[in-house]
C-alpha atoms as a PDB file:
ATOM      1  CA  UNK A   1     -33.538 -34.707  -6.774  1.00  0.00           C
ATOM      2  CA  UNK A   2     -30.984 -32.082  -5.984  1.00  0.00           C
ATOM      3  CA  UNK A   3     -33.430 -29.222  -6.444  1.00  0.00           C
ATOM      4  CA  UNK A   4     -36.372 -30.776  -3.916  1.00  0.00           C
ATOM      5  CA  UNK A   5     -33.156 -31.028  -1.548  1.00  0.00           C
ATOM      6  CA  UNK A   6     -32.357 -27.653  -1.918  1.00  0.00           C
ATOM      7  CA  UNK A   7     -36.395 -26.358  -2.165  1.00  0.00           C
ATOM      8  CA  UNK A   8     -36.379 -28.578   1.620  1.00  0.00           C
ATOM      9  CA  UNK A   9     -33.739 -27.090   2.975  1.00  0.00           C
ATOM     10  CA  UNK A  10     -34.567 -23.531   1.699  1.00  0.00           C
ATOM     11  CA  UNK A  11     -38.122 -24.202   3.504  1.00  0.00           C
ATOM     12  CA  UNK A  12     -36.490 -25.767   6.844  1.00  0.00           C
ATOM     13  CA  UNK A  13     -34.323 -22.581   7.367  1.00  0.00           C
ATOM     14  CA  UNK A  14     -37.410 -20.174   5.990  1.00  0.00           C
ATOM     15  CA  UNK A  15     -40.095 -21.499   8.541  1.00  0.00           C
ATOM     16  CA  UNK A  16     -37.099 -21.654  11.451  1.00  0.00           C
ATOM     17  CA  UNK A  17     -36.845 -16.955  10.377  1.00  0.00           C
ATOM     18  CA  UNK A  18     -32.953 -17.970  10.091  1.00  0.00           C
ATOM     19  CA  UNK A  19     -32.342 -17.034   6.392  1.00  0.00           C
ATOM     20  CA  UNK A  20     -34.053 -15.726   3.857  1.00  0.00           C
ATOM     21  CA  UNK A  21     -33.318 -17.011   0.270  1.00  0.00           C
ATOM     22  CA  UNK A  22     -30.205 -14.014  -0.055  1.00  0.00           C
ATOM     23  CA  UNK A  23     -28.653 -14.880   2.600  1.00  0.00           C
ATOM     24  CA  UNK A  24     -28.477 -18.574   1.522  1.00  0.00           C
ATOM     25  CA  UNK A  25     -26.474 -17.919  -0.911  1.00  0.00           C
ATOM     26  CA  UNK A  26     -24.532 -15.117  -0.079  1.00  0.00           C
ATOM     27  CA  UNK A  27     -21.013 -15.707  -0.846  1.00  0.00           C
ATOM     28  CA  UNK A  28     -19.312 -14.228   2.491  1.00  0.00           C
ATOM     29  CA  UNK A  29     -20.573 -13.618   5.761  1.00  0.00           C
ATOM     30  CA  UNK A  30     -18.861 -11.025   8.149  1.00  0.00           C
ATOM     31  CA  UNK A  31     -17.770 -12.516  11.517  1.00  0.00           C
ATOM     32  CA  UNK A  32     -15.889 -11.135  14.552  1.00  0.00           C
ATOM     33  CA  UNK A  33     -12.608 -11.849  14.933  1.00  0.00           C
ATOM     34  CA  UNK A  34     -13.413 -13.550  18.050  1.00  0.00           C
ATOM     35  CA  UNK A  35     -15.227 -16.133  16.182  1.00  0.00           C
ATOM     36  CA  UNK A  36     -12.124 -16.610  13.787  1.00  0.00           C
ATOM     37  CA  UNK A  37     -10.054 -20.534  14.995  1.00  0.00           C
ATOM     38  CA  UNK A  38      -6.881 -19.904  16.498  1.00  0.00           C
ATOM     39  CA  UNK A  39      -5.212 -21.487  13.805  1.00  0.00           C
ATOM     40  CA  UNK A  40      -6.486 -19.423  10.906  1.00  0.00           C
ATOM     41  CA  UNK A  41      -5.784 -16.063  12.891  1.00  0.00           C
ATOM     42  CA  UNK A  42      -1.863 -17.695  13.766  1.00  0.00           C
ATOM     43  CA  UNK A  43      -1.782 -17.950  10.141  1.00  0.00           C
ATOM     44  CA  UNK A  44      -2.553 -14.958   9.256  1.00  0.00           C
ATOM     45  CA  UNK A  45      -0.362 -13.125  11.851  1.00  0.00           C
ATOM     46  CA  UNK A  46       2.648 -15.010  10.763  1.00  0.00           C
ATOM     47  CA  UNK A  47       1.705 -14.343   7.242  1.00  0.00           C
ATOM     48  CA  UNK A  48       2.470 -10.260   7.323  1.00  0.00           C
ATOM     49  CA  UNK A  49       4.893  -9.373   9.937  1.00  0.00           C
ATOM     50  CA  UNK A  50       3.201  -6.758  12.733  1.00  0.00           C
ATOM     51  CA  UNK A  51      -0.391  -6.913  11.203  1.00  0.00           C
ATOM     52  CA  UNK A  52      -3.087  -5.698  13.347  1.00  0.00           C
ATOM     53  CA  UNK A  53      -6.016  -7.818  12.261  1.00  0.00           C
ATOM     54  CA  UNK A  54      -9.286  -5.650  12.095  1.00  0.00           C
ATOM     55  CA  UNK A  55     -11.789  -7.587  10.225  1.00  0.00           C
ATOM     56  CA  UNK A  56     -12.819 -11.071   9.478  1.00  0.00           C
ATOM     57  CA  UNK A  57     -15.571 -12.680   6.943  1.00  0.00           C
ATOM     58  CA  UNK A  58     -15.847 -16.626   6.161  1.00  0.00           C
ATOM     59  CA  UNK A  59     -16.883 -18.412   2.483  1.00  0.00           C
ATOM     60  CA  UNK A  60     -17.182 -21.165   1.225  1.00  0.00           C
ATOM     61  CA  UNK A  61     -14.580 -21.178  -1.457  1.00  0.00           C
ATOM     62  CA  UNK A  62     -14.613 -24.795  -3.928  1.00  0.00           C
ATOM     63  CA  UNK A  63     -16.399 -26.582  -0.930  1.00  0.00           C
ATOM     64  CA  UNK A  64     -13.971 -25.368   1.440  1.00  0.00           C
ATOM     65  CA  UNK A  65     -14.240 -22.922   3.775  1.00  0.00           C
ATOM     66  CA  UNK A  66     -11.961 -19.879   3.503  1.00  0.00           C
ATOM     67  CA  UNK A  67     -11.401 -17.258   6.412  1.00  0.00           C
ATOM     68  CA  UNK A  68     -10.711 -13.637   4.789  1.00  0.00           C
ATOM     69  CA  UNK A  69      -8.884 -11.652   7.453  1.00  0.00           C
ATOM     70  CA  UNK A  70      -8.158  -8.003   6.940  1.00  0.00           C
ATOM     71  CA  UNK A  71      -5.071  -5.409   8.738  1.00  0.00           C
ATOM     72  CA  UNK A  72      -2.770  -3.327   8.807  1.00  0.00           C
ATOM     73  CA  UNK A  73       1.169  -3.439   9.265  1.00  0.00           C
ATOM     74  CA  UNK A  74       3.524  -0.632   8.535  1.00  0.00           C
ATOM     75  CA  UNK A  75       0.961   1.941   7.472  1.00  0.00           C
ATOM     76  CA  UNK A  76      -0.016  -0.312   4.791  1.00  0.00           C
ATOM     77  CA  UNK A  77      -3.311  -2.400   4.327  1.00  0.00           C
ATOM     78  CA  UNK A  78      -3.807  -6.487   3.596  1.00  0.00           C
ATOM     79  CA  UNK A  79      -6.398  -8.846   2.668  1.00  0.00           C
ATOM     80  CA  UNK A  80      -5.451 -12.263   4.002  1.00  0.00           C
ATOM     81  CA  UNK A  81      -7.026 -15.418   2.819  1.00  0.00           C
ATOM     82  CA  UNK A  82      -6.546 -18.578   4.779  1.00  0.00           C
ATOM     83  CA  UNK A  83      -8.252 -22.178   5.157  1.00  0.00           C
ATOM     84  CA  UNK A  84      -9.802 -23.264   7.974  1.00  0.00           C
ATOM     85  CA  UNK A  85      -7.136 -26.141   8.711  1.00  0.00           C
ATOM     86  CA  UNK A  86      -4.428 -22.447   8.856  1.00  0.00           C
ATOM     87  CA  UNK A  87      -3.177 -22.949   5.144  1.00  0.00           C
ATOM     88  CA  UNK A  88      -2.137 -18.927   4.075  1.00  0.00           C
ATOM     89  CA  UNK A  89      -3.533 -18.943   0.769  1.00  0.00           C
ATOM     90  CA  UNK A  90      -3.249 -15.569  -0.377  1.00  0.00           C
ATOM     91  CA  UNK A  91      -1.788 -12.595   1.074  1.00  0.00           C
ATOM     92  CA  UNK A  92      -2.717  -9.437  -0.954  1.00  0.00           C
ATOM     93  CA  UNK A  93      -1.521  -5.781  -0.140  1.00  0.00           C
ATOM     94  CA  UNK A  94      -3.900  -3.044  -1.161  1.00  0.00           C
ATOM     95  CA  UNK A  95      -2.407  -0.661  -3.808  1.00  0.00           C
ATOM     96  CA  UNK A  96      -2.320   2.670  -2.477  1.00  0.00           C
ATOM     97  CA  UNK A  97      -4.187   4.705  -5.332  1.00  0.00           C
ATOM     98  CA  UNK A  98      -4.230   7.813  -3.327  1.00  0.00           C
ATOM     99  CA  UNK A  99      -1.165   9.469  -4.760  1.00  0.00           C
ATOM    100  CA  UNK A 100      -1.972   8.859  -8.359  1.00  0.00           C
ATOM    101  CA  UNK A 101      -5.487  10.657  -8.155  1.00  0.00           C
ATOM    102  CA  UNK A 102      -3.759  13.884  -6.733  1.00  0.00           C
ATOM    103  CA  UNK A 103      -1.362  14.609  -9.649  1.00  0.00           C
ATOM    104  CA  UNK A 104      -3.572  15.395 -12.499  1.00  0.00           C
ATOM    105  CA  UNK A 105      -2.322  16.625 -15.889  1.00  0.00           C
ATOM    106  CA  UNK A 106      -5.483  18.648 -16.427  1.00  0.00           C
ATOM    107  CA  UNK A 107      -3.608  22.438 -15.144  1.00  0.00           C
END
């Protein structure tokens, strides 16, 4: 039963030319941060001190959607994850790899 539901609804959104069968089940879908709830992007602000948000992308994370807000605060870079009802549920800095690269043992 659950596969003709799927088949129908894979059919529905192929005849309407709104998805093909990637994009159905693509994990994460870019959106502007315009399109972000004002909940979600309070969260997020309050969750890093002086971010500057610059990207968003939404999921469906366990059945529940998850907004995936990236910045920058202090010269550094974050990845912040956040429910739709403005529950911070991960805040993740990116490591800055740059400086270990650039001091190679090799001379």
């Amino acid at each position: 039963m659950k596969l003709f539901s799927v088949l129908g609804i894979m059919m529905i959104l192929g005849l309407a030319g709104c998805a093909t069968v990637d994009e159905l089940f693509e994990k994460d879908q870019e959106i502007p941060l315009s399109e972000v709830p004002a909940p979600v992007l309070a969260a997020a602000q309050s969750a890093v001190e002086g971010i500057v948000l610059t990207d968003a992308e939404v999921e469906v994370e366990k059945g529940q959607i998850v907004y995936e807000l990236e910045g920058t605060a202090g010269g550094k870079e974050y990845e912040i994850e956040v429910a739709a009802d403005g529950k911070v549920l991960e805040v993740e800095q990116d490591a800055d790899d740059d400086d270990d690269h650039d001091h190679d043992d090799d001379d």
